[in-house]
N, C-alpha and C. Protein backbone atom coordinates (compact mmCIF):
# COMPACT_ATOMS: atom_id res chain seq x y z
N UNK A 1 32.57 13.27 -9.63
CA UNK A 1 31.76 12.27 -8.95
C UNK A 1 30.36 12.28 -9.56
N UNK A 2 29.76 10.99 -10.13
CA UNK A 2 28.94 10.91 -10.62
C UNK A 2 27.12 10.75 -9.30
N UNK A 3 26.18 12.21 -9.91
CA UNK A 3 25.09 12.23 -8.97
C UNK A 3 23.76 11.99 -9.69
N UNK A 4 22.93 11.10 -9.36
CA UNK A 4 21.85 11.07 -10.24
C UNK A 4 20.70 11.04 -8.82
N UNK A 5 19.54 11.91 -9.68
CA UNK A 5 18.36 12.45 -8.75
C UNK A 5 17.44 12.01 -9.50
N UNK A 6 16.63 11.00 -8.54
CA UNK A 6 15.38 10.88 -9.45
C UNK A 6 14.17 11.80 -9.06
N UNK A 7 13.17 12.23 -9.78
CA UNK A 7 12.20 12.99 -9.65
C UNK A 7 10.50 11.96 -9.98
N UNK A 8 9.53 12.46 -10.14
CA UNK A 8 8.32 11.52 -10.70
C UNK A 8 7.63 10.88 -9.91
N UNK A 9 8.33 10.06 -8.87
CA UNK A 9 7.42 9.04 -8.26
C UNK A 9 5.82 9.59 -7.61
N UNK A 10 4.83 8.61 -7.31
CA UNK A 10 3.65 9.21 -6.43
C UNK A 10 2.91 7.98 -6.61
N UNK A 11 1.85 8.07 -6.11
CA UNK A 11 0.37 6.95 -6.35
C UNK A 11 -0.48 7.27 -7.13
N UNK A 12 -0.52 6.39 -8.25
CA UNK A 12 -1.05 6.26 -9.65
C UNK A 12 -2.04 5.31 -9.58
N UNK A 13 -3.75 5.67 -10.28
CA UNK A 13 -4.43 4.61 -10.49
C UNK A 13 -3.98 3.28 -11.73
N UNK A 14 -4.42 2.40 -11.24
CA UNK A 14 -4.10 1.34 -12.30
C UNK A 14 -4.91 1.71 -13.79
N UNK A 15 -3.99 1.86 -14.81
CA UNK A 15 -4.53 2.72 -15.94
C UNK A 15 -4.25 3.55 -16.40
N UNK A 16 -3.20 4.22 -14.98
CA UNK A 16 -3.08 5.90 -15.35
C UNK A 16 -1.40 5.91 -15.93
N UNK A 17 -0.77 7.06 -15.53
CA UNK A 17 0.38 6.98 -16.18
C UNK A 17 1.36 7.98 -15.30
N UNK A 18 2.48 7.81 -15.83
CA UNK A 18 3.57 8.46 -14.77
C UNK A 18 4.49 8.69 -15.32
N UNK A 19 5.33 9.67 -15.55
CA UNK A 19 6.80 9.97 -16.17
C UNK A 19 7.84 9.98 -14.81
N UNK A 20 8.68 9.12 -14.79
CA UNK A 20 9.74 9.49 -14.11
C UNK A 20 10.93 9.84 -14.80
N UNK A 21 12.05 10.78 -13.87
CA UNK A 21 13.37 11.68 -14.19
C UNK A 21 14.25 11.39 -13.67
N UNK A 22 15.52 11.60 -14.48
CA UNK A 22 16.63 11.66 -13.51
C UNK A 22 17.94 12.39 -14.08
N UNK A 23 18.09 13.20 -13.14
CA UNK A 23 18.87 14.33 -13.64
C UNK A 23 20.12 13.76 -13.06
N UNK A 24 21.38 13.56 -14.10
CA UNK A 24 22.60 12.99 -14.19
C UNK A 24 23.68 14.48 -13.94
N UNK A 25 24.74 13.73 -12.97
CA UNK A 25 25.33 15.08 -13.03
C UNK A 25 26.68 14.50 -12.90
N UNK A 26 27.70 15.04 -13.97
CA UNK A 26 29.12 14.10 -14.19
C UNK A 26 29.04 13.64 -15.29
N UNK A 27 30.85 13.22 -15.28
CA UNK A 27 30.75 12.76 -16.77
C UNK A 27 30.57 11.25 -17.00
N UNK A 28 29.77 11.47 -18.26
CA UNK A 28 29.52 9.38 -18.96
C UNK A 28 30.32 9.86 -20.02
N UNK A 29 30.48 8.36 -20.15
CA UNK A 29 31.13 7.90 -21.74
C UNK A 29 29.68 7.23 -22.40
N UNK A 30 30.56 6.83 -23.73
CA UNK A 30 29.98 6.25 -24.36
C UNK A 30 29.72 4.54 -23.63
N UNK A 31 30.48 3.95 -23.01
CA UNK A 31 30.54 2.58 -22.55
C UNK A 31 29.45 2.73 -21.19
N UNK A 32 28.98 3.78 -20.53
CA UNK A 32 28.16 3.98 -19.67
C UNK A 32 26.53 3.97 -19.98
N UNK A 33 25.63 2.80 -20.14
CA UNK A 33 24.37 2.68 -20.49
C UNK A 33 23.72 3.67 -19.27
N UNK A 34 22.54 3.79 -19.70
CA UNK A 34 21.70 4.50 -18.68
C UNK A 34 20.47 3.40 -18.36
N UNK A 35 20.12 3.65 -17.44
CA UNK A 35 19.16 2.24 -17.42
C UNK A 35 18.11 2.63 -15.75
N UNK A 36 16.96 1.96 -16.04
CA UNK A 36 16.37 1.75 -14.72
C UNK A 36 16.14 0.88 -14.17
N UNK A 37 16.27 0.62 -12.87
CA UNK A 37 15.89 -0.73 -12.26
C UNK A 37 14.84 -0.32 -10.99
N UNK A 38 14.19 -1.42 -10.53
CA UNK A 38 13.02 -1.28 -9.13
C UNK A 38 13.25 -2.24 -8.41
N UNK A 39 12.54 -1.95 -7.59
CA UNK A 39 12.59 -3.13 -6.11
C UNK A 39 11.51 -3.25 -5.35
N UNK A 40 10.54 -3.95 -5.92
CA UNK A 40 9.40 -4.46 -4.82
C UNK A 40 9.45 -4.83 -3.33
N UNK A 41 8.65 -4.15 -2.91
CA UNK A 41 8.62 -5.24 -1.37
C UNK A 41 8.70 -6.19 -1.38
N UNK A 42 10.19 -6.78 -0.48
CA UNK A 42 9.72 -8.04 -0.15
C UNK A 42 10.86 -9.10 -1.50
N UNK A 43 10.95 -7.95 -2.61
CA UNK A 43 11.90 -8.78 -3.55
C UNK A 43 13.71 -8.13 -3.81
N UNK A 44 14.14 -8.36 -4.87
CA UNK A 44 15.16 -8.23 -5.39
C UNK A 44 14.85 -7.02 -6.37
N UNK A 45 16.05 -6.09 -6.01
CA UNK A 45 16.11 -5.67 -7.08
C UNK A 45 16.08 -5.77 -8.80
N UNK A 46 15.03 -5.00 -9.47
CA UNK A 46 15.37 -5.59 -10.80
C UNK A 46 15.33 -4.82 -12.48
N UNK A 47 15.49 -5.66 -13.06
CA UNK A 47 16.53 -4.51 -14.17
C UNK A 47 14.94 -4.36 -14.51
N UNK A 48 14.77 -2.89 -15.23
CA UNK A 48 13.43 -2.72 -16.30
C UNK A 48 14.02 -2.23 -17.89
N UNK A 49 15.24 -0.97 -17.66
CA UNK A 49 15.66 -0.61 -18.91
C UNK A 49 16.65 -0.20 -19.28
N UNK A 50 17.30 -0.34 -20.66
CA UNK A 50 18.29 0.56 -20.04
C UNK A 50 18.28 0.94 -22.30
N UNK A 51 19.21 2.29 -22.10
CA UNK A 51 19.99 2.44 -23.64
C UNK A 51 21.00 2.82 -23.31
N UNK A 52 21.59 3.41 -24.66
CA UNK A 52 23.11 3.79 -24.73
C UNK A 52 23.11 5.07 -23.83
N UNK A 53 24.14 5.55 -23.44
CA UNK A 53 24.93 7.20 -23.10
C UNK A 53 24.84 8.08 -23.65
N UNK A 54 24.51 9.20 -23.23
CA UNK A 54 23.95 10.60 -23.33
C UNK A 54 24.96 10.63 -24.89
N UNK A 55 24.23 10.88 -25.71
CA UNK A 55 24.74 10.97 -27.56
C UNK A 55 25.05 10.14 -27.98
N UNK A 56 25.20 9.02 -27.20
CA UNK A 56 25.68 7.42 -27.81
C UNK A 56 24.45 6.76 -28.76
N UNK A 57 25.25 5.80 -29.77
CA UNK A 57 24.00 5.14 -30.47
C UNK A 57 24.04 3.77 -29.45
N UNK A 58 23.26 3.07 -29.85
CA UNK A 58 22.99 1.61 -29.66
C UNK A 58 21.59 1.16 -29.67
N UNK A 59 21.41 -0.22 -28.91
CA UNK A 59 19.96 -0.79 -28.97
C UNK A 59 19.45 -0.16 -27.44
N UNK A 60 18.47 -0.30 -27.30
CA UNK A 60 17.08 0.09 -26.45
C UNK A 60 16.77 -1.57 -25.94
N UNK A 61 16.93 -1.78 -24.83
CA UNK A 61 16.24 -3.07 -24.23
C UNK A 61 15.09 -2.95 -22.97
N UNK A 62 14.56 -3.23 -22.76
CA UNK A 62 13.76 -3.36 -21.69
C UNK A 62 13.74 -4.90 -21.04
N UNK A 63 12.82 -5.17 -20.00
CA UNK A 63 12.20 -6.34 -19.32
C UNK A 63 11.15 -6.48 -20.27
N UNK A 64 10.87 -7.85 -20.28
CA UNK A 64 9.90 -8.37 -20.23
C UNK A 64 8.46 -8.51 -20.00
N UNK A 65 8.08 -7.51 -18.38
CA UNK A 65 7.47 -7.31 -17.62
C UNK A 65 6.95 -5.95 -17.72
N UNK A 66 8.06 -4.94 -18.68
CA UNK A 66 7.29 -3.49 -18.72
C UNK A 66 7.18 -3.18 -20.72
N UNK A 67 8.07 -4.49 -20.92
CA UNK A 67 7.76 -4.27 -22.59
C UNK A 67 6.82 -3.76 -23.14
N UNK A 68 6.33 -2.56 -24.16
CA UNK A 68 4.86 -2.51 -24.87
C UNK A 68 4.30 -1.13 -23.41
N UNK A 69 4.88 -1.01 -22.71
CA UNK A 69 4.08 -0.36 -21.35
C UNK A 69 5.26 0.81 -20.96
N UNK A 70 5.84 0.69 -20.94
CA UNK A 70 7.28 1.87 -20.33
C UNK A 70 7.82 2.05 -21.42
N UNK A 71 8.27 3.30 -21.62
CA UNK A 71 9.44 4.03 -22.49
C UNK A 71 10.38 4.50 -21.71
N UNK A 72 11.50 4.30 -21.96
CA UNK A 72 12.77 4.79 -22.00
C UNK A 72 13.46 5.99 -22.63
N UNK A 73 13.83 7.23 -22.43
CA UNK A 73 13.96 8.14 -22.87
C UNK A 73 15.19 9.05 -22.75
N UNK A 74 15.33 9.91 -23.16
CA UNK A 74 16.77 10.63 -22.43
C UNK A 74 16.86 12.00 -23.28
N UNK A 75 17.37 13.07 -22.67
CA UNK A 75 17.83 14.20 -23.15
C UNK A 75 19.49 14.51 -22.82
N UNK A 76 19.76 14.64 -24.05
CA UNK A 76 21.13 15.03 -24.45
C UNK A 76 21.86 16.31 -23.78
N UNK A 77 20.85 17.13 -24.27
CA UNK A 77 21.84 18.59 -23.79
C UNK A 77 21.44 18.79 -22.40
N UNK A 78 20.20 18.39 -21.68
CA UNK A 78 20.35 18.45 -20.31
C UNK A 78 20.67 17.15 -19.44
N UNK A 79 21.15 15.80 -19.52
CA UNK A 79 21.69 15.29 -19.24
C UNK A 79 20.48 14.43 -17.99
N UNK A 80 19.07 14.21 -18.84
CA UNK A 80 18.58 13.26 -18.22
C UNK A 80 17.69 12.36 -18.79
N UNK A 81 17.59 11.26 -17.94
CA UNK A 81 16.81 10.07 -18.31
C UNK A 81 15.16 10.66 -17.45
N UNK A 82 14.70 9.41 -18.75
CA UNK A 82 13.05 9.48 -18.57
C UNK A 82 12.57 7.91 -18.54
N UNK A 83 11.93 7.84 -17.66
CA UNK A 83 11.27 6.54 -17.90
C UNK A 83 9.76 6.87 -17.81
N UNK A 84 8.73 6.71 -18.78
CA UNK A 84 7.64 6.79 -19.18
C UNK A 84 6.65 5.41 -18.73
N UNK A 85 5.97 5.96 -18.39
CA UNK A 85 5.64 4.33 -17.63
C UNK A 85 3.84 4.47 -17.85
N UNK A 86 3.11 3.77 -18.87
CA UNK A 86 1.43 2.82 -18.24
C UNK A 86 1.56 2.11 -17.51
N UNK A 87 0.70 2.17 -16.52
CA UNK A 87 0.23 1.45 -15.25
C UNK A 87 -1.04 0.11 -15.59
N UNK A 88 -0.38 -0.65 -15.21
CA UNK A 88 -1.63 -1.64 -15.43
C UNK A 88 -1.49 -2.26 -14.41
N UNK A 89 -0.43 -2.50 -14.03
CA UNK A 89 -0.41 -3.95 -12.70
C UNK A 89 0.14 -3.13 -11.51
N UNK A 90 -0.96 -3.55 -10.52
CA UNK A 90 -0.58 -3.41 -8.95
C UNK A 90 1.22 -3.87 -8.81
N UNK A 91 1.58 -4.61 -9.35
CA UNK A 91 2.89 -5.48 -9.74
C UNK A 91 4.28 -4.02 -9.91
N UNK A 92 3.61 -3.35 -10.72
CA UNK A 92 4.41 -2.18 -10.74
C UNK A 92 4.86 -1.47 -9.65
N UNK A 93 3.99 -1.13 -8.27
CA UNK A 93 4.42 -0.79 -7.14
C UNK A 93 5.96 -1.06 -7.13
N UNK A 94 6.71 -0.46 -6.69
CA UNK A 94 8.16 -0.75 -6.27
C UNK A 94 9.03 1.16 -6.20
N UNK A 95 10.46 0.70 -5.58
CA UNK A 95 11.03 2.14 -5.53
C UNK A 95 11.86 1.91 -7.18
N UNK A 96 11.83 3.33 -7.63
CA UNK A 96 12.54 3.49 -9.15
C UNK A 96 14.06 3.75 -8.97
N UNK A 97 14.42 3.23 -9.41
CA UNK A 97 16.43 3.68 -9.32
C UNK A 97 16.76 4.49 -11.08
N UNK A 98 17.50 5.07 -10.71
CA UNK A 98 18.01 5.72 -12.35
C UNK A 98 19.55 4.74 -11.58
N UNK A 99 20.02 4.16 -13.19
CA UNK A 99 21.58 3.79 -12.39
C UNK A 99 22.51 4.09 -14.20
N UNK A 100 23.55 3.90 -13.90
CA UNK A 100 24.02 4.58 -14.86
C UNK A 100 25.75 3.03 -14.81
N UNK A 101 25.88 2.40 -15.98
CA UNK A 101 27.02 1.52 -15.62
C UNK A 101 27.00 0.22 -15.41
N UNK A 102 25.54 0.01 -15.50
CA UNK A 102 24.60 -1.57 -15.05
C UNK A 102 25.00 -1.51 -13.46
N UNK A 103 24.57 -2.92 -12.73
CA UNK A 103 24.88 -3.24 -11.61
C UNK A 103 26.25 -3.17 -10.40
N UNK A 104 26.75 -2.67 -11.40
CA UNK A 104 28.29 -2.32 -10.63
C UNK A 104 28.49 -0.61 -10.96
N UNK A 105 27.62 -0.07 -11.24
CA UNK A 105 27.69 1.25 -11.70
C UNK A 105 27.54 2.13 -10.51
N UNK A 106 26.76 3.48 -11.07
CA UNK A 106 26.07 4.49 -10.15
C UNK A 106 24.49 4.20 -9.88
N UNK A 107 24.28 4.41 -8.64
CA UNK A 107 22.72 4.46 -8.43
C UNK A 107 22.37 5.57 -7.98
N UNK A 108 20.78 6.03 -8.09
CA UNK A 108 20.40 7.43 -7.47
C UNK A 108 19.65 6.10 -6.32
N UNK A 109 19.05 6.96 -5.34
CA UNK A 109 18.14 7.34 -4.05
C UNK A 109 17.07 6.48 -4.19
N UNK A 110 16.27 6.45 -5.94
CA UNK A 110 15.38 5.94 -5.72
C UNK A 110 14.13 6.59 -5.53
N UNK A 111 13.33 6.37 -5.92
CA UNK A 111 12.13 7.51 -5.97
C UNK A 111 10.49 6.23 -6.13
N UNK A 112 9.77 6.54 -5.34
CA UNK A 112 8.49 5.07 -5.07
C UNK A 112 7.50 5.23 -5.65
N UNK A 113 7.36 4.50 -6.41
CA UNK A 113 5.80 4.39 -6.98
C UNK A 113 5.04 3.28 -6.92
N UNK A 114 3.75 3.74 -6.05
CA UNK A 114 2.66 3.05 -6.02
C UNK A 114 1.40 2.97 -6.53
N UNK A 115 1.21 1.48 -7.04
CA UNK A 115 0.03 1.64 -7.50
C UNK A 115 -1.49 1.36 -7.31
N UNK A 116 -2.51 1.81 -7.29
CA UNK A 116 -3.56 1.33 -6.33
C UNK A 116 -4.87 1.20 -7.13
N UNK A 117 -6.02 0.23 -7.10
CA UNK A 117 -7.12 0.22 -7.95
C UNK A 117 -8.00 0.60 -7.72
């Protein structure tokens, strides 16, 4: 059974910066992207990133909205994702999901980050 924990979240000045984690536990394939998504108050959930599976190759995509500003990251032999994140926009506020499978996949808990000026 696939468990993912996110770690990182807190209240960040606009400017500052934040690493979030998520420690994957179970097995992926290669067909299993890793990816993050958020959810503002008040909105829809929404995609920010995602790459290939723990040793998998492929492309690196992001949003639009965190392009140039968030990194996407991952470790192999311990089996977690990183999302690296500059803060610039109050906009960023939202809860962080690690999900693993896209939208029909696995989700973690979720972990909140707010941002304040």
């Amino acid at each position: 059974q696939m468990q993912l924990v996110e770690n990182g979240g807190g209240s960040v000045q606009t400017g500052g910066s934040l690493k979030l984690s998520c420690a994957v536990t179970g097995r992926t394939t290669c067909t299993d992207r890793l990816g993050w998504y958020r959810q503002a108050p008040g909105k829809e959930r929404e995609f920010v990133a995602a790459l290939p599976g723990f040793w998998c190759s492929g492309a690196t995509v992001y949003a639009d909205s965190v392009r140039d500003r968030f990194t996407i990251s991952r470790a192999n032999a311990e089996n977690i994702l990183y999302l690296q994140m500059t803060i610039r926009k109050p906009a960023d506020t939202a809860i962080y999901y690690c999900n693993i499978g896209g939208t029909s996949g696995d989700w973690g808990r979720g972990t909140q980050v707010t941002v304040y000026s």
